[in-house]
N, C-alpha and C. Protein backbone atom coordinates (compact mmCIF):
# COMPACT_ATOMS: atom_id res chain seq x y z
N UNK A 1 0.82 -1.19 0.00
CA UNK A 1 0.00 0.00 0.00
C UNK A 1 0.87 1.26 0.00
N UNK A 2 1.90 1.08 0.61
CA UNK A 2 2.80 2.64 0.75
C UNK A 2 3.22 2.83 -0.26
N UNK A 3 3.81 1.42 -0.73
CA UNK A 3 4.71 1.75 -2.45
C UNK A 3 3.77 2.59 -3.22
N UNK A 4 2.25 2.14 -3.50
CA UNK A 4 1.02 2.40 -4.11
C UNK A 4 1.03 3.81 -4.01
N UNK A 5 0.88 4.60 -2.48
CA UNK A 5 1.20 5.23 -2.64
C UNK A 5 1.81 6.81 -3.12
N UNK A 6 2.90 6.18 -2.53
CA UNK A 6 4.65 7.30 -3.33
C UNK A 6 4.42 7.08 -4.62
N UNK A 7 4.31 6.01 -5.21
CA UNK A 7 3.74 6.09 -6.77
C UNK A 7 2.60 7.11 -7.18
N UNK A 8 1.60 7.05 -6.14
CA UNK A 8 0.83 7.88 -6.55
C UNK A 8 1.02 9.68 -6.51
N UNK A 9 1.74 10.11 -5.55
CA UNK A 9 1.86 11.32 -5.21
C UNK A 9 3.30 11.72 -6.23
N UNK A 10 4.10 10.23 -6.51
CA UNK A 10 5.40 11.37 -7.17
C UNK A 10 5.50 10.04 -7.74
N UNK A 11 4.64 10.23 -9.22
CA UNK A 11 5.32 9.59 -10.66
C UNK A 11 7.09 9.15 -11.01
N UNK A 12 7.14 8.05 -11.15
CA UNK A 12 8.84 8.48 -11.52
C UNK A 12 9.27 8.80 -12.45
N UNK A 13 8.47 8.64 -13.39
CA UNK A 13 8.54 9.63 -14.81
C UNK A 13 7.99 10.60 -15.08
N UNK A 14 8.55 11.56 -15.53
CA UNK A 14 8.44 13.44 -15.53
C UNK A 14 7.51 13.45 -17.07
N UNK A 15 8.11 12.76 -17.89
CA UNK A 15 7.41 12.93 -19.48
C UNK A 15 6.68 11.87 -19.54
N UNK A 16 5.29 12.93 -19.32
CA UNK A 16 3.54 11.66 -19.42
C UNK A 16 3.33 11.91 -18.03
N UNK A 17 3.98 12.43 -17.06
CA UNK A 17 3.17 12.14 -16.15
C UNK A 17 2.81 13.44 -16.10
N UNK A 18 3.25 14.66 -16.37
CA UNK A 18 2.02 15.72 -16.19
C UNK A 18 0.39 15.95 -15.84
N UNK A 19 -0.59 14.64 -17.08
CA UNK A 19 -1.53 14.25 -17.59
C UNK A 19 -1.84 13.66 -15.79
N UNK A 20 -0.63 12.43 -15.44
CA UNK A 20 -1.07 11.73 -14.29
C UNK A 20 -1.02 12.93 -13.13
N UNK A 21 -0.15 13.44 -12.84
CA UNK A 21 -0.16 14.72 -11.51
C UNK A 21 -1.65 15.60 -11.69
N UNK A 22 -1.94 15.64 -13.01
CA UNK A 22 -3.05 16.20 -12.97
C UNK A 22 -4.55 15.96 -12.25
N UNK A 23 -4.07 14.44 -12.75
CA UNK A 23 -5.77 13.68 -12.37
C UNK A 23 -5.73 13.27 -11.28
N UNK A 24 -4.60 12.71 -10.35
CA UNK A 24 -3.90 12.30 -9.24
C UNK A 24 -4.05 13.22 -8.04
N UNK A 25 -4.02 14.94 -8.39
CA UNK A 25 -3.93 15.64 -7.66
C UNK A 25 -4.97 16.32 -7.66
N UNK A 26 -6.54 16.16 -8.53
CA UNK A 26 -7.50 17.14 -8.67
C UNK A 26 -8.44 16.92 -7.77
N UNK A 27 -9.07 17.92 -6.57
CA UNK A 27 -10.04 17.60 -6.12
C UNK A 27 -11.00 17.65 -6.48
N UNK A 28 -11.84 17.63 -7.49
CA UNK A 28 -12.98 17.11 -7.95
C UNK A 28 -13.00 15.75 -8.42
N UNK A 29 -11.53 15.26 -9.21
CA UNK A 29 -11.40 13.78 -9.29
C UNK A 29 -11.07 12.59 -7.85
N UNK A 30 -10.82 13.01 -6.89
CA UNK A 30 -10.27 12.82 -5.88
C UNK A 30 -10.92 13.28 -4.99
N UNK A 31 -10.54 12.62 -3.16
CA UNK A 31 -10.90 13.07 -2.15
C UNK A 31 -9.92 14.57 -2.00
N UNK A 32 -10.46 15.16 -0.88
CA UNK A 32 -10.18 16.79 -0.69
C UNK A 32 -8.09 16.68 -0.38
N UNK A 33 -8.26 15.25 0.03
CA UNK A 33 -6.68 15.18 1.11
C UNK A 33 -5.42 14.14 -0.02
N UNK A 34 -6.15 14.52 -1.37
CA UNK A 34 -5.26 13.58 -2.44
C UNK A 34 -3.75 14.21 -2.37
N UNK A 35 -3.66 15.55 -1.40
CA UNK A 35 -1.91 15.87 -1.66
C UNK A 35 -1.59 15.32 -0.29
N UNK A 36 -2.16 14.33 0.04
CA UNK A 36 -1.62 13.77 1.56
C UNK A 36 -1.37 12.43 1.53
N UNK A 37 0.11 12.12 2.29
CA UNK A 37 0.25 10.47 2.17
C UNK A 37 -0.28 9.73 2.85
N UNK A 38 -1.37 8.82 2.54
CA UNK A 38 -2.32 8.05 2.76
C UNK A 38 -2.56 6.49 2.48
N UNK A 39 -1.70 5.88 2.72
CA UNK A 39 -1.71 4.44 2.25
C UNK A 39 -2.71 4.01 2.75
N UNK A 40 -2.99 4.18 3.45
CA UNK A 40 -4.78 3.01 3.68
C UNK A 40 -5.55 3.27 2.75
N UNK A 41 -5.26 4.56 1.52
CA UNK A 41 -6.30 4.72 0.41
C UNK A 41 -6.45 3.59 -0.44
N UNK A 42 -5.33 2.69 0.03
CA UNK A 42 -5.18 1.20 -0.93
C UNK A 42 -5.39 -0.09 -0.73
N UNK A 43 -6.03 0.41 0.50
CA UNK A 43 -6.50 -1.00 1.37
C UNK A 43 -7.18 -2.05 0.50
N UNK A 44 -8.03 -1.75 -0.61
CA UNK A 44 -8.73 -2.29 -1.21
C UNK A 44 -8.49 -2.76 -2.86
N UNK A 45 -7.40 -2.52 -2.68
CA UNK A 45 -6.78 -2.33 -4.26
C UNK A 45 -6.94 -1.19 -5.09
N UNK A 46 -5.88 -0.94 -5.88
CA UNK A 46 -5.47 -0.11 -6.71
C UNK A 46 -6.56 0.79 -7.26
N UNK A 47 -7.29 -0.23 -8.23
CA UNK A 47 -8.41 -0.45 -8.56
C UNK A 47 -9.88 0.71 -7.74
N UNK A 48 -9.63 0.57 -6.46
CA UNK A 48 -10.82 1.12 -5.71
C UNK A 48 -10.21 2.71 -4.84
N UNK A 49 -8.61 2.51 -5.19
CA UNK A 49 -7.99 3.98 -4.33
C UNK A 49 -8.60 5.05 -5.06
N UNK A 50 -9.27 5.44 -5.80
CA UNK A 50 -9.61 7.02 -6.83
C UNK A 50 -11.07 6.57 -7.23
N UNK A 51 -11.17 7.64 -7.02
CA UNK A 51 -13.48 7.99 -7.85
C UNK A 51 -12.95 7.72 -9.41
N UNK A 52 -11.86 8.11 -9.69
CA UNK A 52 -11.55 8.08 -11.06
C UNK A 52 -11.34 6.99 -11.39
N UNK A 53 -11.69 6.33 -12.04
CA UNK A 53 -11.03 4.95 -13.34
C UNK A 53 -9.21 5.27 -13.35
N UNK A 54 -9.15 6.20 -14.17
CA UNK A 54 -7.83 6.42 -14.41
C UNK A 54 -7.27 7.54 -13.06
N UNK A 55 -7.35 7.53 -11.83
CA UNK A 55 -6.75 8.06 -10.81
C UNK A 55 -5.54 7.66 -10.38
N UNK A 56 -5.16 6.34 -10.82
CA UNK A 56 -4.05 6.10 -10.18
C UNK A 56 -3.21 5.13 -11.55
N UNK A 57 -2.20 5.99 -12.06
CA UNK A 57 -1.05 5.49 -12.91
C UNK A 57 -0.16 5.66 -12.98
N UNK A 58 0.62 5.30 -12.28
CA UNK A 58 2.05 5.41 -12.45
C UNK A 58 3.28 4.37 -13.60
N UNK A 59 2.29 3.91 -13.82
CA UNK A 59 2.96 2.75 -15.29
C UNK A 59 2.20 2.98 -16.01
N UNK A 60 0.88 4.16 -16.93
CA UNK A 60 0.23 4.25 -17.69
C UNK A 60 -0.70 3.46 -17.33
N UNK A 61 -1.35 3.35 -19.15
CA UNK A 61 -2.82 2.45 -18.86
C UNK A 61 -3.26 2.20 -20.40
N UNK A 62 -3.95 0.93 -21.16
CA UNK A 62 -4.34 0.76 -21.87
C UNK A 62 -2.96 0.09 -22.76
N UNK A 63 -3.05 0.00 -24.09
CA UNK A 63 -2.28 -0.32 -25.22
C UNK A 63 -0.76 -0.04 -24.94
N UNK A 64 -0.74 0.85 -24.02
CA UNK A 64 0.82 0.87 -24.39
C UNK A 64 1.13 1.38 -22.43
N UNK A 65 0.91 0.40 -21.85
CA UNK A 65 1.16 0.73 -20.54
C UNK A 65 3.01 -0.11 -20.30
N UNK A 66 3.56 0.37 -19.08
CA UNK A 66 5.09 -0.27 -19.10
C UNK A 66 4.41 -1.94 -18.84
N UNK A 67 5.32 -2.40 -19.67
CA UNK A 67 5.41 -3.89 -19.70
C UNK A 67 5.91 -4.17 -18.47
N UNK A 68 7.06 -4.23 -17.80
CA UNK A 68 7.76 -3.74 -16.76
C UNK A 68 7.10 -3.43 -15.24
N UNK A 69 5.61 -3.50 -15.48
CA UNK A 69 5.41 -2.91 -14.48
C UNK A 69 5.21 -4.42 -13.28
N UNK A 70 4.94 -5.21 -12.92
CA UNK A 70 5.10 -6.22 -12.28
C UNK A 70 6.28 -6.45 -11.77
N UNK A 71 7.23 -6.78 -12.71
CA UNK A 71 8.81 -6.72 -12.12
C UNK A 71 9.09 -5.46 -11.42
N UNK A 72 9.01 -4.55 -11.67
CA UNK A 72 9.11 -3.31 -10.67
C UNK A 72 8.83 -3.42 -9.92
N UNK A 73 7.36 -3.59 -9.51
CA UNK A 73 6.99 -3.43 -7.95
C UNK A 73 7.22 -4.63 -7.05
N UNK A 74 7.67 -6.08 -7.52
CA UNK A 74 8.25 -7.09 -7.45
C UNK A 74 9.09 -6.78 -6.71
N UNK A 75 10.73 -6.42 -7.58
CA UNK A 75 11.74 -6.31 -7.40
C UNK A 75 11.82 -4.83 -6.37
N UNK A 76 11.10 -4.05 -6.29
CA UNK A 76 11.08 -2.69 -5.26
C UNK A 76 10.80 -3.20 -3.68
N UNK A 77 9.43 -4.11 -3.84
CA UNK A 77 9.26 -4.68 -2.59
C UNK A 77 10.34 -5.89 -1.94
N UNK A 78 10.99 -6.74 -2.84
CA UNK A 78 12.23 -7.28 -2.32
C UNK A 78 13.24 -6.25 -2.06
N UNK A 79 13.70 -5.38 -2.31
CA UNK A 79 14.60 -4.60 -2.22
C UNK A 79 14.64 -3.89 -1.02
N UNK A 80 13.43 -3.57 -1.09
CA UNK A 80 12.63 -2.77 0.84
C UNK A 80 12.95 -3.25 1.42
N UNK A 81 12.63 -4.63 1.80
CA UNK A 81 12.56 -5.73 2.89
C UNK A 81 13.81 -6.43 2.70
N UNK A 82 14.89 -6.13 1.88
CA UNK A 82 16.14 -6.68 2.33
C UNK A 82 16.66 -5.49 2.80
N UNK A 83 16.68 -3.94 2.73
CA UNK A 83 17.17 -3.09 3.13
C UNK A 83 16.76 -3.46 4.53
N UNK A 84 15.54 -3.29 5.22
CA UNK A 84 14.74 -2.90 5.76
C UNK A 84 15.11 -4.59 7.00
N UNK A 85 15.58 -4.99 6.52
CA UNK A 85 16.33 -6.37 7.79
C UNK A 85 17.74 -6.24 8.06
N UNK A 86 17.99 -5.09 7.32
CA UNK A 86 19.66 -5.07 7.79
C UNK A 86 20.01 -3.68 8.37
N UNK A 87 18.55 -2.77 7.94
CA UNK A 87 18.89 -1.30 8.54
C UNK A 87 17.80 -0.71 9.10
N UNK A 88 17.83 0.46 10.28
CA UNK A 88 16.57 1.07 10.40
C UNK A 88 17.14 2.69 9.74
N UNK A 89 16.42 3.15 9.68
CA UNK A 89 16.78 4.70 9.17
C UNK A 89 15.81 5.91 9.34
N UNK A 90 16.61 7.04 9.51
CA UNK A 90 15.58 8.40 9.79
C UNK A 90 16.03 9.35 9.07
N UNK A 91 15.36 10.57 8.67
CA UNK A 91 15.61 11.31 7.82
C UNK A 91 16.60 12.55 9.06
N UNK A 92 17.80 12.67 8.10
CA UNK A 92 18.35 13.78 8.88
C UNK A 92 17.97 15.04 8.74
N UNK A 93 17.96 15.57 10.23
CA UNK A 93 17.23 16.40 10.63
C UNK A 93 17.43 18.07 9.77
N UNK A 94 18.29 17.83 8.90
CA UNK A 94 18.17 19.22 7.74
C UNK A 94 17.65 18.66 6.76
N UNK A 95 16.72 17.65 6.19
CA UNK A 95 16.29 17.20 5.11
C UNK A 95 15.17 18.45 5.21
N UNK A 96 14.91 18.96 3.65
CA UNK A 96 13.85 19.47 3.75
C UNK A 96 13.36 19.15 2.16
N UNK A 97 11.96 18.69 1.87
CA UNK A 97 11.20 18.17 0.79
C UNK A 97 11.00 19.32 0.13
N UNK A 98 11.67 18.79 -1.23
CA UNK A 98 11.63 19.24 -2.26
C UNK A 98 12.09 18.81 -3.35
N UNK A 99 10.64 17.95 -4.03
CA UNK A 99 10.88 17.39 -5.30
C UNK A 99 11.21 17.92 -6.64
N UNK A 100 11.64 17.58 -7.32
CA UNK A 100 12.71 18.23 -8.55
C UNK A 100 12.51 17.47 -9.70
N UNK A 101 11.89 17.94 -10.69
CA UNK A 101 11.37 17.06 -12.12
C UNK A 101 12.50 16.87 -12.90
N UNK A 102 13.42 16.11 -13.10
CA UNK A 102 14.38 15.94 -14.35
C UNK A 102 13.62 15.52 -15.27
N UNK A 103 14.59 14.32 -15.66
CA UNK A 103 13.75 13.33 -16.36
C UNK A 103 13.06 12.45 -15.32
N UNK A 104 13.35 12.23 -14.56
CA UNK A 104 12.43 11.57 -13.25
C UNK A 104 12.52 12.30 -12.23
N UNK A 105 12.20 11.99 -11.19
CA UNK A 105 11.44 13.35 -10.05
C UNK A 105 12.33 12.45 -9.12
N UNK A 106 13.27 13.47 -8.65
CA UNK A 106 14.62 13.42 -7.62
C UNK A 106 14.42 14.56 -6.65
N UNK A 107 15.06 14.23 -5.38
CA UNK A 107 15.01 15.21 -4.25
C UNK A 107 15.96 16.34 -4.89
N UNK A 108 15.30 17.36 -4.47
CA UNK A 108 16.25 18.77 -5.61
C UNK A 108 17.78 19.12 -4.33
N UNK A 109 17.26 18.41 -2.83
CA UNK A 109 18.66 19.17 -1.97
C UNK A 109 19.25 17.58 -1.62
N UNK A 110 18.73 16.69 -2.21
CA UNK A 110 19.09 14.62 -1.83
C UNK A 110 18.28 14.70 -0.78
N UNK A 111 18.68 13.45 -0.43
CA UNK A 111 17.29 12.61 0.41
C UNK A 111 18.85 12.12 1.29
N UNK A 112 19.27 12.95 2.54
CA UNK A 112 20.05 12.34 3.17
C UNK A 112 19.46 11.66 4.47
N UNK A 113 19.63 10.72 4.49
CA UNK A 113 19.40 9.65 5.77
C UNK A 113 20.55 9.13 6.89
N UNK A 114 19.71 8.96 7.89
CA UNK A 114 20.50 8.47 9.06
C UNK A 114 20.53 6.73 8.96
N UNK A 115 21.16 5.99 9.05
CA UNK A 115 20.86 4.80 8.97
C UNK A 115 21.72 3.98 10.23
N UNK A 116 20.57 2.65 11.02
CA UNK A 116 21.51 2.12 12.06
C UNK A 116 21.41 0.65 11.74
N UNK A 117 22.10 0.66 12.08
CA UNK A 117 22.63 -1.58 11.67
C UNK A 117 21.78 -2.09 12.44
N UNK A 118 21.11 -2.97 12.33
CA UNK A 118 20.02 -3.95 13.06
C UNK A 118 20.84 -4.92 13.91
């Protein structure tokens, strides 16, 4: 549900997702709190997180959606949970959010973390 998500609030692709930030972030398509991170919005599947049909894409949709997209979230959720048994971590305390559109959407000052050995 969390992956679901950070996918939803910050696309990792900048070109095409305009279209998605749009529909993702509109309150008339959406509840009032769609710029808030909310994973229980996914309790129910993907499928049921948005009033919208197309509310939630972060791999597209239809004819030409990423092939790719299974192995991604696959290989993201193994990746978590091997990080995530060997480390705990907190955001250091000068992090301040601010996302940055390249070609994919990167922290514009990094994403520095504290991390402690399990």
């Amino acid at each position: 549900m969390g992956l679901c998500e950070v996918l939803r609030l910050y696309p990792p692709v900048i070109i095409g997702a305009v279209v998605t930030l749009l529909i993702q972030h509109d309150p008339e398509l959406e509840d009032d709190d769609s710029k808030e991170f909310k994973p229980e919005r996914f309790s129910e599947g993907a499928a049921n997180a948005s009033k919208h049909q197309l509310g939630f894409l972060p791999f597209s949709w239809g004819s030409r959606f990423c092939i790719g997209q299974n192995f991604t979230m696959v290989e993201a959720k193994v990746m978590l949970a091997m990080i995530l048994q060997q480390f705990s971590f907190e955001l250091c305390p000068s992090y301040s959010h601010a996302p940055s559109p390249v070609l994919t959407l990167q922290p514009q000052h990094g994403a520095r973390l504290i991390l402690h050995k399990i």
